[in-house]
Structure formats: structure tokens, C-alpha cells
PDB file of N, CA and C in Angstrom:
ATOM      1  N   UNK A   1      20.448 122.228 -28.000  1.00  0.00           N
ATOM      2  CA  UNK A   1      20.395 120.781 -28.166  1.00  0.00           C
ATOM      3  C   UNK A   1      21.716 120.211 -27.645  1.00  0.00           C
ATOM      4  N   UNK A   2      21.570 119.148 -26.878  1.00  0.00           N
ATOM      5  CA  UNK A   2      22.721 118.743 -26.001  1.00  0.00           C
ATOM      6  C   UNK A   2      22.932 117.177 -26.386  1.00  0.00           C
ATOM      7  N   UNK A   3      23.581 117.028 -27.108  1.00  0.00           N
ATOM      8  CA  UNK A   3      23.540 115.716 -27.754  1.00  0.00           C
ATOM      9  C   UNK A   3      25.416 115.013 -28.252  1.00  0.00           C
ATOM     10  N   UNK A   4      25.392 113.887 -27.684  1.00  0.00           N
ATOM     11  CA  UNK A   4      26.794 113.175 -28.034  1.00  0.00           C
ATOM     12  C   UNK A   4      26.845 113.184 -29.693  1.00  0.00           C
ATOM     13  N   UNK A   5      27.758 112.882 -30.162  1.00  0.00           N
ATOM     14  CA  UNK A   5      27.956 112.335 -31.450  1.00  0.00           C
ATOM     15  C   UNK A   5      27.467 110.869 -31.313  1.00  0.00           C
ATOM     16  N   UNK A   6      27.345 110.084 -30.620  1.00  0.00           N
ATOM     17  CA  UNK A   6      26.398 108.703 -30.430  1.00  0.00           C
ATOM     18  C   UNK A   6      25.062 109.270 -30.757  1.00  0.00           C
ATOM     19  N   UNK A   7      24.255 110.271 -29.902  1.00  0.00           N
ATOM     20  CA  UNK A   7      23.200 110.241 -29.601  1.00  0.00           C
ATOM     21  C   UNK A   7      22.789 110.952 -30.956  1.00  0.00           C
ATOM     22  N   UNK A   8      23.505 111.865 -31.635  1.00  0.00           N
ATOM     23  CA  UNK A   8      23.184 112.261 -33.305  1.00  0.00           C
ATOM     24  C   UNK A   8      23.022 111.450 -34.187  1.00  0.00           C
ATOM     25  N   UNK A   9      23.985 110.686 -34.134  1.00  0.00           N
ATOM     26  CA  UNK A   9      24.277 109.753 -35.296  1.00  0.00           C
ATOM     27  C   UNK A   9      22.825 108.530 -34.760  1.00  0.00           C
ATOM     28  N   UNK A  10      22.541 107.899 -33.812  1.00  0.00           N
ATOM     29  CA  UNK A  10      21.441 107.408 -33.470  1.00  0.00           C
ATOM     30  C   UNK A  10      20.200 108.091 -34.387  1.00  0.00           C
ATOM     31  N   UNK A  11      20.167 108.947 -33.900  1.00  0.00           N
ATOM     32  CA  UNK A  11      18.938 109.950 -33.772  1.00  0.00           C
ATOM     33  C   UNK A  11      18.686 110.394 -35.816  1.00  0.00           C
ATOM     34  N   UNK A  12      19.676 110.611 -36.026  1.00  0.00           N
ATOM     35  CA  UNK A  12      19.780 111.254 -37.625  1.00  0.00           C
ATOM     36  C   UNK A  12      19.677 109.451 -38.162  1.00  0.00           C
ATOM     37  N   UNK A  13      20.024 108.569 -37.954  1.00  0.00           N
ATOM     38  CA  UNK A  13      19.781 107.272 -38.744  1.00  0.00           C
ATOM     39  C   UNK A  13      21.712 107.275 -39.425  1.00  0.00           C
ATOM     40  N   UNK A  14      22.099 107.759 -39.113  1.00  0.00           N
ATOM     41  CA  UNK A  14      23.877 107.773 -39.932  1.00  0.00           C
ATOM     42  C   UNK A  14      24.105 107.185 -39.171  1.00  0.00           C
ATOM     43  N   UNK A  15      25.019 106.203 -39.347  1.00  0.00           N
ATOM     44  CA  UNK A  15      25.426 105.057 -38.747  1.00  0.00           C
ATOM     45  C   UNK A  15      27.024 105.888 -38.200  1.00  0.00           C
ATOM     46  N   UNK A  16      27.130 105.701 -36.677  1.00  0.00           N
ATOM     47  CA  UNK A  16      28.201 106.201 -35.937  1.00  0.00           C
ATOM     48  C   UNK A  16      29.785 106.087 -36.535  1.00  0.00           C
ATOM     49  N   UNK A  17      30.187 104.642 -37.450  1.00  0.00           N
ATOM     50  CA  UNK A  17      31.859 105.257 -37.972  1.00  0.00           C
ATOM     51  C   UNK A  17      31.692 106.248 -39.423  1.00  0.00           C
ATOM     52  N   UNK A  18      30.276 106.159 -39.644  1.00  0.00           N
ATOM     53  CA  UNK A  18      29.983 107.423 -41.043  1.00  0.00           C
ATOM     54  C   UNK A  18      30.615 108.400 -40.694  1.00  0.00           C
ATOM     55  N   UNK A  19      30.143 108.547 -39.122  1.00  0.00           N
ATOM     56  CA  UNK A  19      29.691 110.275 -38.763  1.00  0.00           C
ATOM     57  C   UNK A  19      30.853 110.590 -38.174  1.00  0.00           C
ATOM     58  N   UNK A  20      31.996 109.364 -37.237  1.00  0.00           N
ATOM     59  CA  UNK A  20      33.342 109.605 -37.116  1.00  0.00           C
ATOM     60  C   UNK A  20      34.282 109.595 -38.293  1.00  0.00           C
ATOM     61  N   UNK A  21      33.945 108.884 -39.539  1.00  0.00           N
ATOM     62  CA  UNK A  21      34.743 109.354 -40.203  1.00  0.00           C
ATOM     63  C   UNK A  21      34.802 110.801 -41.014  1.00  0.00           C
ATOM     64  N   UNK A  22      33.633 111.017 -40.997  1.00  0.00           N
ATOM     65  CA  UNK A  22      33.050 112.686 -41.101  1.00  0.00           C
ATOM     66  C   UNK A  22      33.886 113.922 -40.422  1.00  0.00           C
ATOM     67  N   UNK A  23      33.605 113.583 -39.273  1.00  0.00           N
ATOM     68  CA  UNK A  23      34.493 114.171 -38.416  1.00  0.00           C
ATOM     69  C   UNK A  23      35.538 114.478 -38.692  1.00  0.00           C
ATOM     70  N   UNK A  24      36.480 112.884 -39.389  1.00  0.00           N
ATOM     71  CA  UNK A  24      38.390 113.525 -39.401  1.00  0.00           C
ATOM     72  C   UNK A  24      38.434 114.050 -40.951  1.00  0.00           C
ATOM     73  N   UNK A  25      37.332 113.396 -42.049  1.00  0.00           N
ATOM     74  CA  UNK A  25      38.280 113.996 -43.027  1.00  0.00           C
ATOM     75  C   UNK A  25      36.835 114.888 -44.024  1.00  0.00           C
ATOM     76  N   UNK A  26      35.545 115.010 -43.272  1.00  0.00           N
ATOM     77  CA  UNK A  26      35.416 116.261 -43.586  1.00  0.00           C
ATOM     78  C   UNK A  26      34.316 115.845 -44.939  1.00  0.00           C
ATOM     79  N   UNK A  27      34.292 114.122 -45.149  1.00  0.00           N
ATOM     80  CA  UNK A  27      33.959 113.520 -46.488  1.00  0.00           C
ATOM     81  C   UNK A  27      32.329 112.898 -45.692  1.00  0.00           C
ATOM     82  N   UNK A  28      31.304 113.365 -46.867  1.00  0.00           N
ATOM     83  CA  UNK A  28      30.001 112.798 -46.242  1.00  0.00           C
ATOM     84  C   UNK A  28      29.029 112.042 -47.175  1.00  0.00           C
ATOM     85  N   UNK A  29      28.533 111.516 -47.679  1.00  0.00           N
ATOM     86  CA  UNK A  29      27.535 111.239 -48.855  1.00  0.00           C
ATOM     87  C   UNK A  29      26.323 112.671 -48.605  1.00  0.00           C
ATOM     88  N   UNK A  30      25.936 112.553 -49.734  1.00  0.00           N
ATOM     89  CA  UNK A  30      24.778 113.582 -50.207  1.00  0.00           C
ATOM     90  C   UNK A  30      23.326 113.298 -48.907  1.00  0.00           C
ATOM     91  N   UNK A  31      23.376 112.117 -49.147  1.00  0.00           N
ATOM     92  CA  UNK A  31      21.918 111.059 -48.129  1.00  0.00           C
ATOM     93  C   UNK A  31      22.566 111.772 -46.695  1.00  0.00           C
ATOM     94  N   UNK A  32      23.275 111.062 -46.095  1.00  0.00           N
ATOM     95  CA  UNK A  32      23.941 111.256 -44.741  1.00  0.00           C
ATOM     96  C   UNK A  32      23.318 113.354 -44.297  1.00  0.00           C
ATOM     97  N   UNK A  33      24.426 113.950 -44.825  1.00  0.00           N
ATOM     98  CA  UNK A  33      24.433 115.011 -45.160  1.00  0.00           C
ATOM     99  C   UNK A  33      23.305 115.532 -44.610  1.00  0.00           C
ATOM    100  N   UNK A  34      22.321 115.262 -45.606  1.00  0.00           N
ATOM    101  CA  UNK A  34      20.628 115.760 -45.418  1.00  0.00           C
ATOM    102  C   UNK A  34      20.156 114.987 -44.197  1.00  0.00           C
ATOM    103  N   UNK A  35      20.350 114.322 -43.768  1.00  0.00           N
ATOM    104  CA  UNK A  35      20.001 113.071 -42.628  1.00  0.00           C
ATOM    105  C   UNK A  35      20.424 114.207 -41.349  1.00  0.00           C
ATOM    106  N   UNK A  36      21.357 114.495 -41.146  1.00  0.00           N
ATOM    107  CA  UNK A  36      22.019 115.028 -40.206  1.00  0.00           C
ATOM    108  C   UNK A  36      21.364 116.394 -39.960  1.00  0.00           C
ATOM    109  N   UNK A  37      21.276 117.159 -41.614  1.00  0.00           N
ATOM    110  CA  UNK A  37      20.415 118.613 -41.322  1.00  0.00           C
ATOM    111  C   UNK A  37      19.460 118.274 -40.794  1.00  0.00           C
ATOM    112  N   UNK A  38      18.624 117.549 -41.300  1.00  0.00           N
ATOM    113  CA  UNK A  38      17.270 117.479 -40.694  1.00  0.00           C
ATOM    114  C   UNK A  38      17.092 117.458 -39.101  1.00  0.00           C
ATOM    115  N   UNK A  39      18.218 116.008 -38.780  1.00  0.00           N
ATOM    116  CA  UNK A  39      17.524 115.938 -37.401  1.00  0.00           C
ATOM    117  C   UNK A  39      18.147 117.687 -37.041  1.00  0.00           C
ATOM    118  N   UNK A  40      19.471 118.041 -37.196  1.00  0.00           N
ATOM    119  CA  UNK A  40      19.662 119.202 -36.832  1.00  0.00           C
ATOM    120  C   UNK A  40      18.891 120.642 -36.954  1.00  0.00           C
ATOM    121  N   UNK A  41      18.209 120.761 -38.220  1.00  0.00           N
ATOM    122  CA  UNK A  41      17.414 121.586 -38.032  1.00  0.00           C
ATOM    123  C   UNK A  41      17.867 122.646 -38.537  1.00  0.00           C
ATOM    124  N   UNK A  42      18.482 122.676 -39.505  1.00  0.00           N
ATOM    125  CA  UNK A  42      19.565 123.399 -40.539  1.00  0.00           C
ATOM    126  C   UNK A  42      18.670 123.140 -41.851  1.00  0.00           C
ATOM    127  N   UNK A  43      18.334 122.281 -42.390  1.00  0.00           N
ATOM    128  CA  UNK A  43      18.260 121.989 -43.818  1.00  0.00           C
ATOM    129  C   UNK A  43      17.106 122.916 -44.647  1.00  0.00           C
ATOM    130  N   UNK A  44      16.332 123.622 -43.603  1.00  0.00           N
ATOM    131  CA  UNK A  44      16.006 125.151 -44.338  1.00  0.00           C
ATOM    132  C   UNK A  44      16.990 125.789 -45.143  1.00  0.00           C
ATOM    133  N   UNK A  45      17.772 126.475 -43.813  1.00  0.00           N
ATOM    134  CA  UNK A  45      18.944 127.313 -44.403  1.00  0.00           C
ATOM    135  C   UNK A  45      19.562 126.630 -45.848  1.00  0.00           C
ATOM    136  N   UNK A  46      20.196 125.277 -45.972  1.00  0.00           N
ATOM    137  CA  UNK A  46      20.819 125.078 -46.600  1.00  0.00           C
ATOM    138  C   UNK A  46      20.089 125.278 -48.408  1.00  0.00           C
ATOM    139  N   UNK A  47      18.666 124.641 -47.790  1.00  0.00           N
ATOM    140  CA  UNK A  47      18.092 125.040 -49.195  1.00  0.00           C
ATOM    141  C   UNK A  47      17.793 126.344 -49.521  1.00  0.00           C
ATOM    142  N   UNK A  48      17.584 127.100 -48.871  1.00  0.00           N
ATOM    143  CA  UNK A  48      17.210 128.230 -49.214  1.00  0.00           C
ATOM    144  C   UNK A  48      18.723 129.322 -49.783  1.00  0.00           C
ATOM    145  N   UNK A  49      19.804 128.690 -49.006  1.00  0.00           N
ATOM    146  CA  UNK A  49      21.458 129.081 -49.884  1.00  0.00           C
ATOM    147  C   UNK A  49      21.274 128.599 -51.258  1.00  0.00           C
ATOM    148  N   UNK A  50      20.804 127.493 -51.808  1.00  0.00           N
ATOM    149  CA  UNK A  50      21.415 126.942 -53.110  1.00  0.00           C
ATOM    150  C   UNK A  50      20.261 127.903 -53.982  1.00  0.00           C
ATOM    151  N   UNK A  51      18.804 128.401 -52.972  1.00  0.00           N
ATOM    152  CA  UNK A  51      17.971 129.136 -54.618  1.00  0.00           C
ATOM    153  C   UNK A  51      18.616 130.156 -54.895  1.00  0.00           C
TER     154      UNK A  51
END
């Protein structure tokens, strides 16, 4: 997947200074978070870590 940090943050619904401020300090809401796995395609894994 070949995608800007514009074209994620578009695409996942997180609004672009969320996802730059994400970036520098690493801080995300719970919502966002899951927003991002999804479009990414991670949020299997992640649930299947917490059973």
C-alpha cells in the first residue's frame, strides 16, 4: 500500500493535524487509533493480541 500521510488520514476519516500530531508525540484517541487500523488492515492482529 503506497499511500501519503494525506492520502491515510483522508482515507481512515482522521483528520490530517490528528494524524501529524500523532506522528511527533506518539498521542492518539482510542476512535482515531481503530480508524487508522482498519483502513490499514491491522486491527485483526491487534484484537486478537488483547484475547
Amino acid at each position: 500500500m503506497d499511500l501519503t500521510k494525506e492520502g491515510l488520514a483522508e482515507r481512515s476519516g482522521v483528520a490530517l493535524p490528528t494524524f501529524c500530531k500523532f506522528e511527533r508525540t506518539g498521542v492518539l484517541s482510542l476512535g482515531s487509533f481503530l480508524k487508522l487500523h482498519i483502513e490499514l488492515g491491522g486491527l485483526e492482529d491487534v484484537l486478537s493480541d488483547a484475547s
